[in-house]
Protein backbone atom coordinates (compact mmCIF):
# COMPACT_ATOMS: atom_id res chain seq x y z
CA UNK A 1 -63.06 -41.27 30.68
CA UNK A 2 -61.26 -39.41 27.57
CA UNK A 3 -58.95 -36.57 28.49
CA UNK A 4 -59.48 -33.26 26.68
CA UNK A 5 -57.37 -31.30 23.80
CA UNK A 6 -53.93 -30.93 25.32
CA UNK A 7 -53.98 -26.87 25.57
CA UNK A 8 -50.07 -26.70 26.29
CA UNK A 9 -49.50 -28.82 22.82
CA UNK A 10 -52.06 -26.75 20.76
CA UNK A 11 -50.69 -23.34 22.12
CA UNK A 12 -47.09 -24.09 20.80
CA UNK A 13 -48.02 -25.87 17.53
CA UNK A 14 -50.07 -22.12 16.92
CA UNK A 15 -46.37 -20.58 18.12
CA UNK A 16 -44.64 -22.64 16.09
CA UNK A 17 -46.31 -21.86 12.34
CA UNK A 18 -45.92 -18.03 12.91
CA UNK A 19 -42.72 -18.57 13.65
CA UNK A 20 -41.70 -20.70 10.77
CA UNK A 21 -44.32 -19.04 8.56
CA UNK A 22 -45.69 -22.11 7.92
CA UNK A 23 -49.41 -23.67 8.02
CA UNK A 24 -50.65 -26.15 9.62
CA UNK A 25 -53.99 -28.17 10.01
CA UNK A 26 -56.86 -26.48 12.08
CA UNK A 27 -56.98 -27.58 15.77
CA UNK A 28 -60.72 -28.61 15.54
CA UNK A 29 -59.03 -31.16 12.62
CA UNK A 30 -57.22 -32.94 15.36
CA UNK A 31 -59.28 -32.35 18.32
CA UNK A 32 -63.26 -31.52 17.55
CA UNK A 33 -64.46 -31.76 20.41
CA UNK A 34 -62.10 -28.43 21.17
CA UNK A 35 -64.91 -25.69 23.08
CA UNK A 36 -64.15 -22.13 22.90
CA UNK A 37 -63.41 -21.62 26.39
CA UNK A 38 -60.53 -23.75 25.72
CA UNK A 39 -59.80 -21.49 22.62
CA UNK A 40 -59.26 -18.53 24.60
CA UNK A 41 -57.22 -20.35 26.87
CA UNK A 42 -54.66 -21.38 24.52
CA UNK A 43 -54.75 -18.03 23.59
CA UNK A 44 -53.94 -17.11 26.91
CA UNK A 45 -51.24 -19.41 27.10
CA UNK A 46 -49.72 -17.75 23.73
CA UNK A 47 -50.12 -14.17 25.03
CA UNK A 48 -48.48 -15.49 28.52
CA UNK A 49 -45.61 -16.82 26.19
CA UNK A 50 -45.26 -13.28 24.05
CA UNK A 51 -45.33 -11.72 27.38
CA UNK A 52 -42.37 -13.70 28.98
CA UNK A 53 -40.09 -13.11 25.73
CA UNK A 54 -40.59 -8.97 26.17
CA UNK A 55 -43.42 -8.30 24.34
CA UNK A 56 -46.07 -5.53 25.30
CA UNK A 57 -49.68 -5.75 24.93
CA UNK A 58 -50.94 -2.44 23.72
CA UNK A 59 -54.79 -3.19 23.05
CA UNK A 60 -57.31 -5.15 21.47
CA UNK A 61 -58.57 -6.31 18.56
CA UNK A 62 -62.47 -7.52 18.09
CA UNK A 63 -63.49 -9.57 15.20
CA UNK A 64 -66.94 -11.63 13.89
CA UNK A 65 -68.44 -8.22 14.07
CA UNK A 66 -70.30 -8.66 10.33
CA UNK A 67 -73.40 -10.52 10.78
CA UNK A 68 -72.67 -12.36 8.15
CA UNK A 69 -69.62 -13.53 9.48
CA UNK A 70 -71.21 -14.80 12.38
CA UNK A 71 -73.56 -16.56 10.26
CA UNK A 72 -70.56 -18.37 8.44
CA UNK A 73 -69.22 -19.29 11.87
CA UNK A 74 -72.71 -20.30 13.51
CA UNK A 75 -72.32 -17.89 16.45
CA UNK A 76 -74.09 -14.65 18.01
CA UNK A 77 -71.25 -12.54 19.44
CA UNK A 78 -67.85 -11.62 18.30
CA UNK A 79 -64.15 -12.12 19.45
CA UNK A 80 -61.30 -10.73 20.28
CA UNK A 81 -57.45 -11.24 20.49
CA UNK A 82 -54.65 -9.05 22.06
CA UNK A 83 -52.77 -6.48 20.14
CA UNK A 84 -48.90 -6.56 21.29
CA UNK A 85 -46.17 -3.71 20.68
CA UNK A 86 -44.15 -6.42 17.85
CA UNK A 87 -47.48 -6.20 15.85
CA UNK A 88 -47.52 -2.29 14.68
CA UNK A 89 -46.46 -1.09 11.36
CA UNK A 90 -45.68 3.12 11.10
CA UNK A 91 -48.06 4.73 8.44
CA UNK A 92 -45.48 5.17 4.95
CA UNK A 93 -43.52 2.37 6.12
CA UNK A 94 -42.66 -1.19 4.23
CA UNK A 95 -43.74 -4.01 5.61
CA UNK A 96 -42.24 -7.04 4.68
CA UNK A 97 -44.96 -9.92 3.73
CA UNK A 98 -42.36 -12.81 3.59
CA UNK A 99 -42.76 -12.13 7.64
CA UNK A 100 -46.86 -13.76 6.91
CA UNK A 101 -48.09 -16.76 5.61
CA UNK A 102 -51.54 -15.88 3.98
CA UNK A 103 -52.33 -11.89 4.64
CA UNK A 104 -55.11 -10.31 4.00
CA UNK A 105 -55.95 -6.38 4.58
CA UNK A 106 -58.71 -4.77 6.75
CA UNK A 107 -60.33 -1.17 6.90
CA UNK A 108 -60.99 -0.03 10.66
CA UNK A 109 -61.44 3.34 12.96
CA UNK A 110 -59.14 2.60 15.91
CA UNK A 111 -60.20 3.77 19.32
CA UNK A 112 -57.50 4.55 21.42
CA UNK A 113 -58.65 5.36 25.08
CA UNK A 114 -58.15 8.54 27.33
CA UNK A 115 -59.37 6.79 30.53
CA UNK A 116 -59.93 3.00 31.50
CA UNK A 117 -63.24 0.75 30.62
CA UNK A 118 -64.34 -1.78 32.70
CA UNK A 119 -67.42 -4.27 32.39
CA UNK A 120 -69.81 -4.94 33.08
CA UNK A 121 -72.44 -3.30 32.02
CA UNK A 122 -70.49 -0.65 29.50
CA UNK A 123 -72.21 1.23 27.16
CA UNK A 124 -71.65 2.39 23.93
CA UNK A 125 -71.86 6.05 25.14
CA UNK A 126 -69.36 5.19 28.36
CA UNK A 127 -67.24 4.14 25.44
CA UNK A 128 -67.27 6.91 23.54
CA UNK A 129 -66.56 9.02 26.99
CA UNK A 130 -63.65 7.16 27.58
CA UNK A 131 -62.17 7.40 23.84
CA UNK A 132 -59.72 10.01 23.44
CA UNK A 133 -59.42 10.07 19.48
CA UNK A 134 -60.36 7.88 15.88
CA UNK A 135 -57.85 7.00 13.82
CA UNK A 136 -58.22 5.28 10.36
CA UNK A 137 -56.62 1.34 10.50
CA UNK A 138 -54.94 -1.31 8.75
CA UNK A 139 -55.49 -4.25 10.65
CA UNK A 140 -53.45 -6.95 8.72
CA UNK A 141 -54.81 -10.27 9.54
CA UNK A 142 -53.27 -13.63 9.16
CA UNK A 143 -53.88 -17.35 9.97
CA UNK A 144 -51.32 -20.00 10.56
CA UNK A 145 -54.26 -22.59 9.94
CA UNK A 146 -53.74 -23.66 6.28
CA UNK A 147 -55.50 -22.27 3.64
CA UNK A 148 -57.88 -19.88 6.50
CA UNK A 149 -59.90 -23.70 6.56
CA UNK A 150 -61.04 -22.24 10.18
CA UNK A 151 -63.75 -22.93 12.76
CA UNK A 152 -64.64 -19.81 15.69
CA UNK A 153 -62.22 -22.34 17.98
CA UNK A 154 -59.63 -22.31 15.82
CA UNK A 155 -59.36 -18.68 14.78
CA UNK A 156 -59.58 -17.53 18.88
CA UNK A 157 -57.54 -20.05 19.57
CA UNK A 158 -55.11 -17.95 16.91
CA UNK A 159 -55.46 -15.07 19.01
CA UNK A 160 -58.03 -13.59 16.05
CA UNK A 161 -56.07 -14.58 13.10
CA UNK A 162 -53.85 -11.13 13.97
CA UNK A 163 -50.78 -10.00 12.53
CA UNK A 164 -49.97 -6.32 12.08
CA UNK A 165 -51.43 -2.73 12.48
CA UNK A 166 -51.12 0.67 11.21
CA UNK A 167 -52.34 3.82 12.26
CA UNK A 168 -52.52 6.63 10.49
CA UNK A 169 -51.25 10.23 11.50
CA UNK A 170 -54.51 12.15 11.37
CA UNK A 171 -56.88 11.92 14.23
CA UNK A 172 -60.08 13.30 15.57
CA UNK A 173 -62.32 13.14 18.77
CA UNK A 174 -65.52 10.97 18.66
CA UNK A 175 -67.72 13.75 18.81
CA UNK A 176 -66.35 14.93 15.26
CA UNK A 177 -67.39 12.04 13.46
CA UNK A 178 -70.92 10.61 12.61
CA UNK A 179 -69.68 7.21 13.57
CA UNK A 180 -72.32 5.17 13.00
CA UNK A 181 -72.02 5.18 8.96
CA UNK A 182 -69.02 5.85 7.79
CA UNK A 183 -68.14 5.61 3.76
CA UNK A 184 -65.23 3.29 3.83
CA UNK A 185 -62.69 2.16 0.89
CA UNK A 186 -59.73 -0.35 0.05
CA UNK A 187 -57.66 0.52 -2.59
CA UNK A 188 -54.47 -1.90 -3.40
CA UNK A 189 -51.54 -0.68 -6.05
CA UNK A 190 -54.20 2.24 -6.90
CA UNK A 191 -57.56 0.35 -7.40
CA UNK A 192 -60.43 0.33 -5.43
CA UNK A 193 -61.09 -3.17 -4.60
CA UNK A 194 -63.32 -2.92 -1.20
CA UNK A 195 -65.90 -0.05 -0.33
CA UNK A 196 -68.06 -0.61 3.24
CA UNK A 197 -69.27 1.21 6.09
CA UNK A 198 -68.93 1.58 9.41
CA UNK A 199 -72.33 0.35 10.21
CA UNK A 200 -71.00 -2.94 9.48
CA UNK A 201 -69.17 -3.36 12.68
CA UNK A 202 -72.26 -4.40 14.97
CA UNK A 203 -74.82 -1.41 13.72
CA UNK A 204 -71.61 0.86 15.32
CA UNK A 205 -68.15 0.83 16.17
CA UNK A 206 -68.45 2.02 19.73
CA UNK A 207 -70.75 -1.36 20.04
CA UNK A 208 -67.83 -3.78 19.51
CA UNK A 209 -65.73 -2.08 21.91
CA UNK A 210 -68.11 -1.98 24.79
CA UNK A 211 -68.94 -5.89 23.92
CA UNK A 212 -64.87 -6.46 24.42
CA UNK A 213 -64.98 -4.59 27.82
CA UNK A 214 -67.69 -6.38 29.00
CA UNK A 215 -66.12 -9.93 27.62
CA UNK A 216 -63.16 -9.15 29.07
CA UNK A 217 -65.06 -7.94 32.45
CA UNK A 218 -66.50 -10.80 32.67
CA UNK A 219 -62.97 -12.11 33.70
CA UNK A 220 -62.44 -9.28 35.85
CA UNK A 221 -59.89 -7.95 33.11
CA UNK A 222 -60.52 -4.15 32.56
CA UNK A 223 -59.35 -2.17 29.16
CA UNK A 224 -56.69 0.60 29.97
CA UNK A 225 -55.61 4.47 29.02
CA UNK A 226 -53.66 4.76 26.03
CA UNK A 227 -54.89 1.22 24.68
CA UNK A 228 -55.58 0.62 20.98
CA UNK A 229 -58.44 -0.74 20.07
CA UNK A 230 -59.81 -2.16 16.70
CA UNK A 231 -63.60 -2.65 16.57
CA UNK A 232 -63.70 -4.84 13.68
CA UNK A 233 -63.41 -4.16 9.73
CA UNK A 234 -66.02 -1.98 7.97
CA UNK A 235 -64.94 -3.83 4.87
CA UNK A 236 -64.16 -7.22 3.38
CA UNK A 237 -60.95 -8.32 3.65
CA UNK A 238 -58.81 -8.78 0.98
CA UNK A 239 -55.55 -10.42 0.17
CA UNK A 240 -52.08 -8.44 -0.50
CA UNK A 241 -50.11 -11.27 -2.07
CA UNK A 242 -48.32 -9.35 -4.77
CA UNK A 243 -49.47 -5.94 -3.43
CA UNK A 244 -47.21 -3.15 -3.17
CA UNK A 245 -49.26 0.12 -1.36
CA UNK A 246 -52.74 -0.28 0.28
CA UNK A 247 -54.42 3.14 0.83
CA UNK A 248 -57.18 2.76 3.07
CA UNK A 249 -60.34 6.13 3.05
CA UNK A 250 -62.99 6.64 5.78
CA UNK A 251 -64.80 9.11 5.24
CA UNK A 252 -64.67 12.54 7.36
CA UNK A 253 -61.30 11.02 9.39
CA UNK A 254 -58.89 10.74 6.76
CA UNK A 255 -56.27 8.05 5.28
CA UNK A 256 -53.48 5.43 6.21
CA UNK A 257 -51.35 4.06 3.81
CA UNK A 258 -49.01 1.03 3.77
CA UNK A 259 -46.06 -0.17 1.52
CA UNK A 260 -45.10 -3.91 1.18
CA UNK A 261 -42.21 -5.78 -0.18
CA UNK A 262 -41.46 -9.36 -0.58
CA UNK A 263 -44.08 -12.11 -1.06
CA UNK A 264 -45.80 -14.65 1.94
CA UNK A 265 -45.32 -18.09 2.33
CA UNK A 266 -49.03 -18.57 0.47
CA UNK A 267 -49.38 -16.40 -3.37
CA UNK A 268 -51.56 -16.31 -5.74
């Protein structure tokens, strides 16, 4: 009888690219027969090893929320990754792209939470009652599978292709808002290159975050006070190679900007 992927070995080849900002071949290359359970176990393992070397996790991030993205990866639910303290970016501030390998730029409300979630069962209304404030979001995504060639395994395995966040400075409560359709827009070095809504992310972004507390529930892992969570983008994303300010506007909450310098590992 054949053994199965070697986990351990997959996690650190993942650990290793980010941290030489270099690519390498998609997991499902070298091992197809790779399931997504063990995905989100060598995801596990990664977060385990960010853990043990000081890092914080500080929320969530949920992505495949775009039906048509689930079309292109041939499933019927999303996924998620952990968000840890290294990852976030200060509104106005420069982030450095020679840190990446192939970025690319997302529009999202962040939820942070005022009390705890946990599945099963939640509900996009016990979300909503649990959600202290909406911020507008950079999510900065990146893959250290060459040239984003990705299956779903290999982009959980890559704890959700993350990278960086930004929130902005203005906030408001989810009753302010008319969440469910949101104008959204992109605009990098002054143009408007993106323009979406937020009924995008699963009909409406209080969806994707009860389907992440009932994932992780599932586990018996519960979502906590004060944790950040991104429901998915309400726009495409885009690449920043040679990018220097990304203004992101959704409607009725406000704006976050970003500054870069320096170029990733992949340009144009």
């Amino acid at each position: 009888m054949s053994s199965g992927p070697d986990l351990v070995d997959l996690a650190r080849r993942l650990r290793d690219a980010e941290a030489a900002r270099q690519p390498i071949s998609r997991l499902t290359e070298g091992a197809p027969g790779l399931t997504v359970a063990e995905a989100y176990e060598i995801q596990r393992l990664n977060a385990e090893a960010r853990i043990t070397a000081g890092e914080v996790i500080r929320g969530h991030k949920i992505g495949l929320t775009a039906r048509v993205m689930q079309i292109k990866f041939k499933v019927d639910e999303p996924d998620y990754g952990h968000l840890f303290d290294t990852m976030f970016v200060k509104e106005g501030d420069v982030l450095d792209l020679s840190w990446l390998i192939d970025p690319q730029i997302e529009v999202e409300p962040a939820f942070i939470l005022g009390r705890p979630l946990k599945g099963l069962g939640v509900t996009r209304n016990e979300v909503l009652a649990a959600t202290d404030w909406i911020v507008p979001a950079f999510e900065v995504i990146d893959s250290r599978i060459r040239d984003w060639d990705i299956r779903l395994q290999d982009t959980v395995a890559d704890n959700g292709s993350s990278a960086r966040v930004v929130l902005g400075r203005v906030r408001k409560r989810p009753a302010e808002l008319r969440l469910a359709d949101l104008n959204t827009a992109l605009v990098l070095d002054d143009e408007a290159v993106e323009t979406g809504s937020t009924s995008a992310i699963l009909g409406h972004p209080a969806e994707g975050i009860a389907w992440l507390a009932n994932a992780l529930g599932r586990h018996g892992v519960g979502l906590n006070a004060g944790q950040i969570l991104l429901p998915g983008t309400a726009t495409r994303s885009h690449r920043i190679a040679g990018c220097k300010t990304a203004r992101a506007e959704i409607e009725d909450l406000g704006t976050v900007t970003l500054n870069f310098t320096g170029e990733p590992t992949v340009t144009p």
